[in-house]
PDB file of N, CA and C in Angstrom:
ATOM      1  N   UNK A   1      28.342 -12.336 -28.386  1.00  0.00           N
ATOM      2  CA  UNK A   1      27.240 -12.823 -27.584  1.00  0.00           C
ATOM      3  C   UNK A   1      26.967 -11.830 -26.452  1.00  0.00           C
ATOM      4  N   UNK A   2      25.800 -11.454 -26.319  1.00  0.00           N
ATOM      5  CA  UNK A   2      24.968 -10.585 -24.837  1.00  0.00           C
ATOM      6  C   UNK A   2      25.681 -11.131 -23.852  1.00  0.00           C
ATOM      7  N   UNK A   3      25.798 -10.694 -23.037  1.00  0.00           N
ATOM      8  CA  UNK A   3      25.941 -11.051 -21.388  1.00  0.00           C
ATOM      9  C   UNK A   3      24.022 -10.954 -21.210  1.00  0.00           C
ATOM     10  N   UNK A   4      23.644 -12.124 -19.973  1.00  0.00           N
ATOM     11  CA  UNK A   4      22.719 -12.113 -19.707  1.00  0.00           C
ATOM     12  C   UNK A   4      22.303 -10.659 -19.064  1.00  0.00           C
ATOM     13  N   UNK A   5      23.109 -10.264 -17.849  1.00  0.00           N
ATOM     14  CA  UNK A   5      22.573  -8.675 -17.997  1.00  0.00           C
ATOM     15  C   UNK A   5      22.498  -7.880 -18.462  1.00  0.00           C
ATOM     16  N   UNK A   6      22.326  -8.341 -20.334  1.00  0.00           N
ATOM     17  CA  UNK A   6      22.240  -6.832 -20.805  1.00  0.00           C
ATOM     18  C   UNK A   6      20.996  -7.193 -21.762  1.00  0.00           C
ATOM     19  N   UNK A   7      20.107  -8.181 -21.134  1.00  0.00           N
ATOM     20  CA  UNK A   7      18.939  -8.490 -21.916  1.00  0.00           C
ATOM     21  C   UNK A   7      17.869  -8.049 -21.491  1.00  0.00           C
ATOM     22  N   UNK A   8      16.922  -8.361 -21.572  1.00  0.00           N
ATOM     23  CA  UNK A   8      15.252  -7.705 -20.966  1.00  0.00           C
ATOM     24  C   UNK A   8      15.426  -7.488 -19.835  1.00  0.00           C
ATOM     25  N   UNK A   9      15.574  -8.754 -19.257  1.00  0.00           N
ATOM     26  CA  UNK A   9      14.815  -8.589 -17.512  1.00  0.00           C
ATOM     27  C   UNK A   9      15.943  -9.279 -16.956  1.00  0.00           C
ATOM     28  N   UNK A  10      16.505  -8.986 -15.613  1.00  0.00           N
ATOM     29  CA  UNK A  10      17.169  -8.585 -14.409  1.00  0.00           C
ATOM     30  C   UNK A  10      17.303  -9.982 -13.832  1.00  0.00           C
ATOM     31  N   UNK A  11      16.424 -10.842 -13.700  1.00  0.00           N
ATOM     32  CA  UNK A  11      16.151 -11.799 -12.953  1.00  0.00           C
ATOM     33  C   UNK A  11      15.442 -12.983 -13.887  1.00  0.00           C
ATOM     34  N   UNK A  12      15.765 -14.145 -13.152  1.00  0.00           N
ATOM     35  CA  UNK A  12      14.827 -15.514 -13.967  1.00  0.00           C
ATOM     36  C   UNK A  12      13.660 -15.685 -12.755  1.00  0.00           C
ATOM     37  N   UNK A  13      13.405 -15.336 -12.054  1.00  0.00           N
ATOM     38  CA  UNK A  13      12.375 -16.008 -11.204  1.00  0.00           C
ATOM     39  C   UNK A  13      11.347 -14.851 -10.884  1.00  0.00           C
ATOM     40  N   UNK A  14      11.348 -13.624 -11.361  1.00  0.00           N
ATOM     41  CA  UNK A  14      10.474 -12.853 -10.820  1.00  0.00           C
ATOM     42  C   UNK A  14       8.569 -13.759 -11.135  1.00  0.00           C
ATOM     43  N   UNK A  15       8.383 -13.979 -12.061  1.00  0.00           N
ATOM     44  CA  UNK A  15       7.440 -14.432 -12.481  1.00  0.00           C
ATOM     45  C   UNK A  15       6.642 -15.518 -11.167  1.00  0.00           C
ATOM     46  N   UNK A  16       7.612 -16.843 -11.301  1.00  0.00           N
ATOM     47  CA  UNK A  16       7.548 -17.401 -10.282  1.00  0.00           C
ATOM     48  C   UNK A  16       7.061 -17.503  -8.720  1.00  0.00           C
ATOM     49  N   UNK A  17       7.807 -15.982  -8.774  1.00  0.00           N
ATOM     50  CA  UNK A  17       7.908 -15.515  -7.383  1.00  0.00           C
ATOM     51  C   UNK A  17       6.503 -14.918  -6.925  1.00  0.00           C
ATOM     52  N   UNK A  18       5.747 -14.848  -8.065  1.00  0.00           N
ATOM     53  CA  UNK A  18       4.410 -13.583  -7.866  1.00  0.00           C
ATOM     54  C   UNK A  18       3.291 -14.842  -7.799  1.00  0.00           C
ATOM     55  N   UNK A  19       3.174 -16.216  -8.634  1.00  0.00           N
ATOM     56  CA  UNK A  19       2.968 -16.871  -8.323  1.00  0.00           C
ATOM     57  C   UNK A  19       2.647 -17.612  -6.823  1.00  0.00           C
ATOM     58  N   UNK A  20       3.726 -18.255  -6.424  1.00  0.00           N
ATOM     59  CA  UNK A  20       3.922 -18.989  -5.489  1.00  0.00           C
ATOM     60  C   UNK A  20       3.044 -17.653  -4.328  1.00  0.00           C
ATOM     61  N   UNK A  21       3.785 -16.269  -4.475  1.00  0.00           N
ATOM     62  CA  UNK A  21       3.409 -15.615  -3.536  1.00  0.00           C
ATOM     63  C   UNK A  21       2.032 -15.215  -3.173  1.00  0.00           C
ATOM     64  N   UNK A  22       1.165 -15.319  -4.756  1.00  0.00           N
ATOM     65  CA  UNK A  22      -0.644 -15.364  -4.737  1.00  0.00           C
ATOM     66  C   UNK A  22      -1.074 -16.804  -4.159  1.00  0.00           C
ATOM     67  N   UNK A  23      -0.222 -17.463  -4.602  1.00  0.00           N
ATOM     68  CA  UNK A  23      -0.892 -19.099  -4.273  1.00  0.00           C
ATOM     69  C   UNK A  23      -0.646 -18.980  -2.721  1.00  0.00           C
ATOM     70  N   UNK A  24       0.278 -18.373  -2.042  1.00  0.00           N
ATOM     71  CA  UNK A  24       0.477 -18.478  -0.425  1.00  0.00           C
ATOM     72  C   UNK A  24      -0.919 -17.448   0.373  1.00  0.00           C
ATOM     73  N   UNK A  25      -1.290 -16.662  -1.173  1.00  0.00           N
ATOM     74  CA  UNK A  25      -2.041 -15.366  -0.632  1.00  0.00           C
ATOM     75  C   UNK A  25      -1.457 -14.074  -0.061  1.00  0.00           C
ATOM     76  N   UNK A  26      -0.392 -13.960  -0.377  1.00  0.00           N
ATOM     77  CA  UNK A  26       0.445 -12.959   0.559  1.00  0.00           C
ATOM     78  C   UNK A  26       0.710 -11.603  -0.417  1.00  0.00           C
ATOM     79  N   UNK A  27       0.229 -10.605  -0.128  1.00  0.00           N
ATOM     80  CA  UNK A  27       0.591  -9.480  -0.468  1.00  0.00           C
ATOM     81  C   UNK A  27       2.354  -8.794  -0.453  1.00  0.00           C
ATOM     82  N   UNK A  28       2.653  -8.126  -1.521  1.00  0.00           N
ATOM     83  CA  UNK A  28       3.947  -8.133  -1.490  1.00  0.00           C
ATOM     84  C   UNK A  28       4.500  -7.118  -0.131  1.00  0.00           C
ATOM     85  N   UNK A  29       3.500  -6.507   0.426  1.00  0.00           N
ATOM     86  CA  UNK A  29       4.051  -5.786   1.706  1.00  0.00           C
ATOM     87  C   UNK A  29       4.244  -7.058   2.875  1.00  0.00           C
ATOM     88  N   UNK A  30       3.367  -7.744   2.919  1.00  0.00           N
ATOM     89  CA  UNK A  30       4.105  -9.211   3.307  1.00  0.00           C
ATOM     90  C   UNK A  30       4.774 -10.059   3.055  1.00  0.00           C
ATOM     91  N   UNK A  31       5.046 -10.344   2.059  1.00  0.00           N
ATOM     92  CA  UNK A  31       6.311 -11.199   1.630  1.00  0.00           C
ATOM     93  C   UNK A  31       7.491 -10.324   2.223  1.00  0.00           C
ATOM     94  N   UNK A  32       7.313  -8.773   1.903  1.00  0.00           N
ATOM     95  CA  UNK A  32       8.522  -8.089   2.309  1.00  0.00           C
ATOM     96  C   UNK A  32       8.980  -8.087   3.639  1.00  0.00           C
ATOM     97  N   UNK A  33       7.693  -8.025   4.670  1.00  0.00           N
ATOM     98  CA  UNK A  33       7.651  -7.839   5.917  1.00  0.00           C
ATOM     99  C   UNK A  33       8.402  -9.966   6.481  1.00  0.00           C
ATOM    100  N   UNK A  34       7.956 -10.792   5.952  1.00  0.00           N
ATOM    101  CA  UNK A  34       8.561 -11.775   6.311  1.00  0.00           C
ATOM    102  C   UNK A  34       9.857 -11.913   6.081  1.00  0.00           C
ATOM    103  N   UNK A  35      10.193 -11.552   4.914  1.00  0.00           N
ATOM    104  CA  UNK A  35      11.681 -11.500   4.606  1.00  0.00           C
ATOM    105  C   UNK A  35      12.277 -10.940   5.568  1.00  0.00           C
ATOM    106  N   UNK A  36      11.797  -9.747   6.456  1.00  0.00           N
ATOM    107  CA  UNK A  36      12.893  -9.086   6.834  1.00  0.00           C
ATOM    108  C   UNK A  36      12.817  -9.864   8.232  1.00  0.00           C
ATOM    109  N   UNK A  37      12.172 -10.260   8.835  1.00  0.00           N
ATOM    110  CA  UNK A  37      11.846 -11.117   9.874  1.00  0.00           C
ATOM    111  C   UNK A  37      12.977 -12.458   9.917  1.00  0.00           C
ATOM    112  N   UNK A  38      13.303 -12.321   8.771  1.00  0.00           N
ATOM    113  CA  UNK A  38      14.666 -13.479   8.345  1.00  0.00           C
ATOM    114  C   UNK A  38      16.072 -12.572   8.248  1.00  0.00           C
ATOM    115  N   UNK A  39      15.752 -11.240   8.447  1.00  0.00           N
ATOM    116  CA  UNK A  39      17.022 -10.268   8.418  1.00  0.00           C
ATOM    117  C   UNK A  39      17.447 -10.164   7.061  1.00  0.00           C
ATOM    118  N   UNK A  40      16.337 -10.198   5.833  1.00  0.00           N
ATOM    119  CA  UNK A  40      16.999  -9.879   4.303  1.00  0.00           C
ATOM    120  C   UNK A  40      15.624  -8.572   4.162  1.00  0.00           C
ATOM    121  N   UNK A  41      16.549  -7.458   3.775  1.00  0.00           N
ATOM    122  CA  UNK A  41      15.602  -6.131   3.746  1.00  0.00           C
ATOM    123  C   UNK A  41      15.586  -6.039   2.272  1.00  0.00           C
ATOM    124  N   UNK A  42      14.026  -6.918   2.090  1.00  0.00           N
ATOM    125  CA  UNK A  42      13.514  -6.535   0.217  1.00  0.00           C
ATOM    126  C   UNK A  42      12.143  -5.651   0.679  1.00  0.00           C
ATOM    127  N   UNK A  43      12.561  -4.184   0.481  1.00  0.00           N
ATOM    128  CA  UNK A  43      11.096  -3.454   0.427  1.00  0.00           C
ATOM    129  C   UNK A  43      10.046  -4.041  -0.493  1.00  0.00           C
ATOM    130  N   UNK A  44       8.850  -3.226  -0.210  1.00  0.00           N
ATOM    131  CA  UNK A  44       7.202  -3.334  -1.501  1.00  0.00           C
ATOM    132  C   UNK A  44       7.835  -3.414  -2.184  1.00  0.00           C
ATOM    133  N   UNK A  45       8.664  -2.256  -2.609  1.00  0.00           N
ATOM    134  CA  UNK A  45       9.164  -1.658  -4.060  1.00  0.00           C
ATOM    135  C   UNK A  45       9.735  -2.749  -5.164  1.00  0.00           C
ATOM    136  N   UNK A  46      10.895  -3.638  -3.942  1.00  0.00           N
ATOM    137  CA  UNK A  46      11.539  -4.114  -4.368  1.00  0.00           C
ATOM    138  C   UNK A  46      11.387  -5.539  -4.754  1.00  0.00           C
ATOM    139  N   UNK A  47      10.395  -6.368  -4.012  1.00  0.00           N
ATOM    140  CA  UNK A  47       9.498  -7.175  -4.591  1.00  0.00           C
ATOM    141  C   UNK A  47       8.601  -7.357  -5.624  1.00  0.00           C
ATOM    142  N   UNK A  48       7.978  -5.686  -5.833  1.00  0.00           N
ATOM    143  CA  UNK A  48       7.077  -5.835  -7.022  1.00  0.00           C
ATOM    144  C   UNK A  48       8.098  -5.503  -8.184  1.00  0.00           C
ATOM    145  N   UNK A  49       9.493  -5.188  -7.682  1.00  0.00           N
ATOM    146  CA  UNK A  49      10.295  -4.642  -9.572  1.00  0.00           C
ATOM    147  C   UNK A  49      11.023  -6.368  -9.455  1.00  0.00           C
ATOM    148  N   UNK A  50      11.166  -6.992  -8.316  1.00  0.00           N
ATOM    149  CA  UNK A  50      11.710  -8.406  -8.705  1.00  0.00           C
ATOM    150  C   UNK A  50      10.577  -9.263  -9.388  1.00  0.00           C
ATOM    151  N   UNK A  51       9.320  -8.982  -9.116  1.00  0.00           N
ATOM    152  CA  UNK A  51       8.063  -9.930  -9.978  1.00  0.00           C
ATOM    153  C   UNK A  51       8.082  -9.328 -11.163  1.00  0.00           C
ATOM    154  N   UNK A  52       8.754  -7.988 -12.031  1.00  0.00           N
ATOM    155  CA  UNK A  52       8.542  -7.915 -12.831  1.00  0.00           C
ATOM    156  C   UNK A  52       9.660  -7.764 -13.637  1.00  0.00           C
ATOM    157  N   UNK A  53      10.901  -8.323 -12.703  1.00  0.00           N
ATOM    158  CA  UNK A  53      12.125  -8.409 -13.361  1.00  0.00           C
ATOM    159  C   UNK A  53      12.902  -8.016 -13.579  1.00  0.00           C
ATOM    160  N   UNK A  54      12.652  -6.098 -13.294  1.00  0.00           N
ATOM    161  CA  UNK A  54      14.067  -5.017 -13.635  1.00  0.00           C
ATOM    162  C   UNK A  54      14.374  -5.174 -12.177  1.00  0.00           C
ATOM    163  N   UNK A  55      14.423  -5.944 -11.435  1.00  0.00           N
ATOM    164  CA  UNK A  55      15.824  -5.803 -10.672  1.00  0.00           C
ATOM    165  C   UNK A  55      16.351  -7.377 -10.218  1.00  0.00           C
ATOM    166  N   UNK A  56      17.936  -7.441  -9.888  1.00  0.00           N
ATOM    167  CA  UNK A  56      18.504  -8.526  -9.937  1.00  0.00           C
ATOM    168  C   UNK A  56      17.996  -8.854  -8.300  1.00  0.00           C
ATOM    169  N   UNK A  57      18.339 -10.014  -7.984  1.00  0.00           N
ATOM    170  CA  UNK A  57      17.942 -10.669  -6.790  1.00  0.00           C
ATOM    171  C   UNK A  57      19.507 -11.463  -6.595  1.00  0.00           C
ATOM    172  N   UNK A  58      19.970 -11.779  -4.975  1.00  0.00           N
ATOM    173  CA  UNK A  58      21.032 -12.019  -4.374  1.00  0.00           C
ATOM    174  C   UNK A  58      20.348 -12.987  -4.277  1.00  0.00           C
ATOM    175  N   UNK A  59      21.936 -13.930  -3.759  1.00  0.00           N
ATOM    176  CA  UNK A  59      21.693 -15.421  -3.456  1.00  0.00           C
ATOM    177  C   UNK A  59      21.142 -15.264  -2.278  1.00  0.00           C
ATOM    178  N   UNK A  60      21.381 -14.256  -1.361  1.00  0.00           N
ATOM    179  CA  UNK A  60      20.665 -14.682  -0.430  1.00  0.00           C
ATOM    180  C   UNK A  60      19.442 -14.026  -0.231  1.00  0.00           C
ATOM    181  N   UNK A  61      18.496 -13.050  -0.804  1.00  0.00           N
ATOM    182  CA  UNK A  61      17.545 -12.529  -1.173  1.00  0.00           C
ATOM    183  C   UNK A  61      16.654 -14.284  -1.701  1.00  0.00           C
ATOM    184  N   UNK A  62      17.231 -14.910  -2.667  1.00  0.00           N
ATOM    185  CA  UNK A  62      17.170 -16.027  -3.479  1.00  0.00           C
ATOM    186  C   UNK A  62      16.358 -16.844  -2.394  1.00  0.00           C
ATOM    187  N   UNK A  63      17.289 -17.063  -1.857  1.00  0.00           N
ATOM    188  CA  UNK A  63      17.073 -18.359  -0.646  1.00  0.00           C
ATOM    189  C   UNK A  63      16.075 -18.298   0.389  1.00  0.00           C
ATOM    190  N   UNK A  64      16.343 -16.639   0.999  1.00  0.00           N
ATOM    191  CA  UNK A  64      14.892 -16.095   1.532  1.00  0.00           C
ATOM    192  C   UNK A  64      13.434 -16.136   1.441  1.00  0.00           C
ATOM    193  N   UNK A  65      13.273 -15.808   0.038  1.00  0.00           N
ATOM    194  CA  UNK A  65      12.033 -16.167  -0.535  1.00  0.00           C
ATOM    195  C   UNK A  65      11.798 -17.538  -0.962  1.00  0.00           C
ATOM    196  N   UNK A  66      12.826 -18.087  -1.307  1.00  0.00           N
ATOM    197  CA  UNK A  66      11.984 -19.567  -1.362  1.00  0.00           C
ATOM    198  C   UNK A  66      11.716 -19.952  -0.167  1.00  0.00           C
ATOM    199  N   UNK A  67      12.384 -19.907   0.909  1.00  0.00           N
ATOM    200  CA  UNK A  67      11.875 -20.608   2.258  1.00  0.00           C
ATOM    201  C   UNK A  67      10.817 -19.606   2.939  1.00  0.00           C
ATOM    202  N   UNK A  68      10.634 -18.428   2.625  1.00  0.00           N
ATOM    203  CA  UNK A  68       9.271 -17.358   2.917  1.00  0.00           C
ATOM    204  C   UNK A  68       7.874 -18.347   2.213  1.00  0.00           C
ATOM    205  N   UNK A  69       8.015 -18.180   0.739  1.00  0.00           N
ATOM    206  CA  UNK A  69       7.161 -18.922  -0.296  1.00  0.00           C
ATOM    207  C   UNK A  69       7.150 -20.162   0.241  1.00  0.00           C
ATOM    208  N   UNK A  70       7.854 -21.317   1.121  1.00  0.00           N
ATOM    209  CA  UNK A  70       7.804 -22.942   1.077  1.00  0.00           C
ATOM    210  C   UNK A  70       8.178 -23.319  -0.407  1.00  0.00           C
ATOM    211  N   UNK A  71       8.964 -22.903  -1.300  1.00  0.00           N
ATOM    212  CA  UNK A  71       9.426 -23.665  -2.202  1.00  0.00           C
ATOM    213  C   UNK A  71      10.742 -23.827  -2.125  1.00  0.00           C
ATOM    214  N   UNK A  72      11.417 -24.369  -3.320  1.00  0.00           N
ATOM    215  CA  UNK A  72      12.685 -24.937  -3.079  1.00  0.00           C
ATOM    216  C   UNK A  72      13.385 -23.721  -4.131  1.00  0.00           C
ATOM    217  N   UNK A  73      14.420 -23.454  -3.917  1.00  0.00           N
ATOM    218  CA  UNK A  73      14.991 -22.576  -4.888  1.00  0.00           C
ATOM    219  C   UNK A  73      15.040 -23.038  -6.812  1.00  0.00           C
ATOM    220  N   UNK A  74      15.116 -24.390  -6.614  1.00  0.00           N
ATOM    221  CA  UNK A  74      14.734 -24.477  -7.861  1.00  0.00           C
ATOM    222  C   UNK A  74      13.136 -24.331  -8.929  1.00  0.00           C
ATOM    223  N   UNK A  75      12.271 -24.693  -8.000  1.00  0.00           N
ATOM    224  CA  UNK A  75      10.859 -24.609  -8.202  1.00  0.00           C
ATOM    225  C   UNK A  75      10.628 -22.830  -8.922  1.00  0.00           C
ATOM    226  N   UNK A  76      11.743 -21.999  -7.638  1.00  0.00           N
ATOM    227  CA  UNK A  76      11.456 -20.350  -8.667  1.00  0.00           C
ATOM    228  C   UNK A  76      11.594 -20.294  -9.995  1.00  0.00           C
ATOM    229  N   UNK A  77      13.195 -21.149 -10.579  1.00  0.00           N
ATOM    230  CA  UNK A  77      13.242 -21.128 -11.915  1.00  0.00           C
ATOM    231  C   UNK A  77      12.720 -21.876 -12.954  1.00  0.00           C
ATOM    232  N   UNK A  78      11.882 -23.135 -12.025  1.00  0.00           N
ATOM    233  CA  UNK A  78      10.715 -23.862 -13.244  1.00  0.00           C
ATOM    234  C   UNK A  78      10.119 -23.137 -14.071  1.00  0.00           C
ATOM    235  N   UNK A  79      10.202 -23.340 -15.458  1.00  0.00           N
ATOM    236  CA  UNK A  79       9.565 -22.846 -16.560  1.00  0.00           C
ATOM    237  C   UNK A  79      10.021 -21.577 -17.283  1.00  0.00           C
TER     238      UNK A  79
END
């Protein structure tokens, strides 16, 4: 059996995350810029490769953005 990191994509919530973050209206240089305002440093870069999945995301990266976004950490992995 695979280990999950050795499949497509990096992350379960990038998708999610691009979502919630259009529905807030927020450009990913802002999402980034709020995050860090919470003291978690996710560059542009690193937001747009987490919406598209090649890169993994920390629990506390995790937690950041849902309370940046107003969702709940589980709402990222709906669907």
């Amino acid at each position: 059996m695979a280990r999950m990191i050795d499949g497509e994509y990096n992350n379960m919530i990038g998708e999610n995350v691009k979502k919630y973050r259009k529905a807030k209206k927020l450009s990913q240089q802002a999402l980034s810029n709020q995050l860090e305002l919470m003291g978690v440093y996710v560059c542009r870069g690193s937001v747009s490769r987490i919406e598209d999945r090649s890169r993994t995301v920390t629990d506390i990266e995790l937690y950041a953005i849902a309370k940046v976004l107003d969702v709940t950490v589980n709402e990222l992995f709906e669907g």
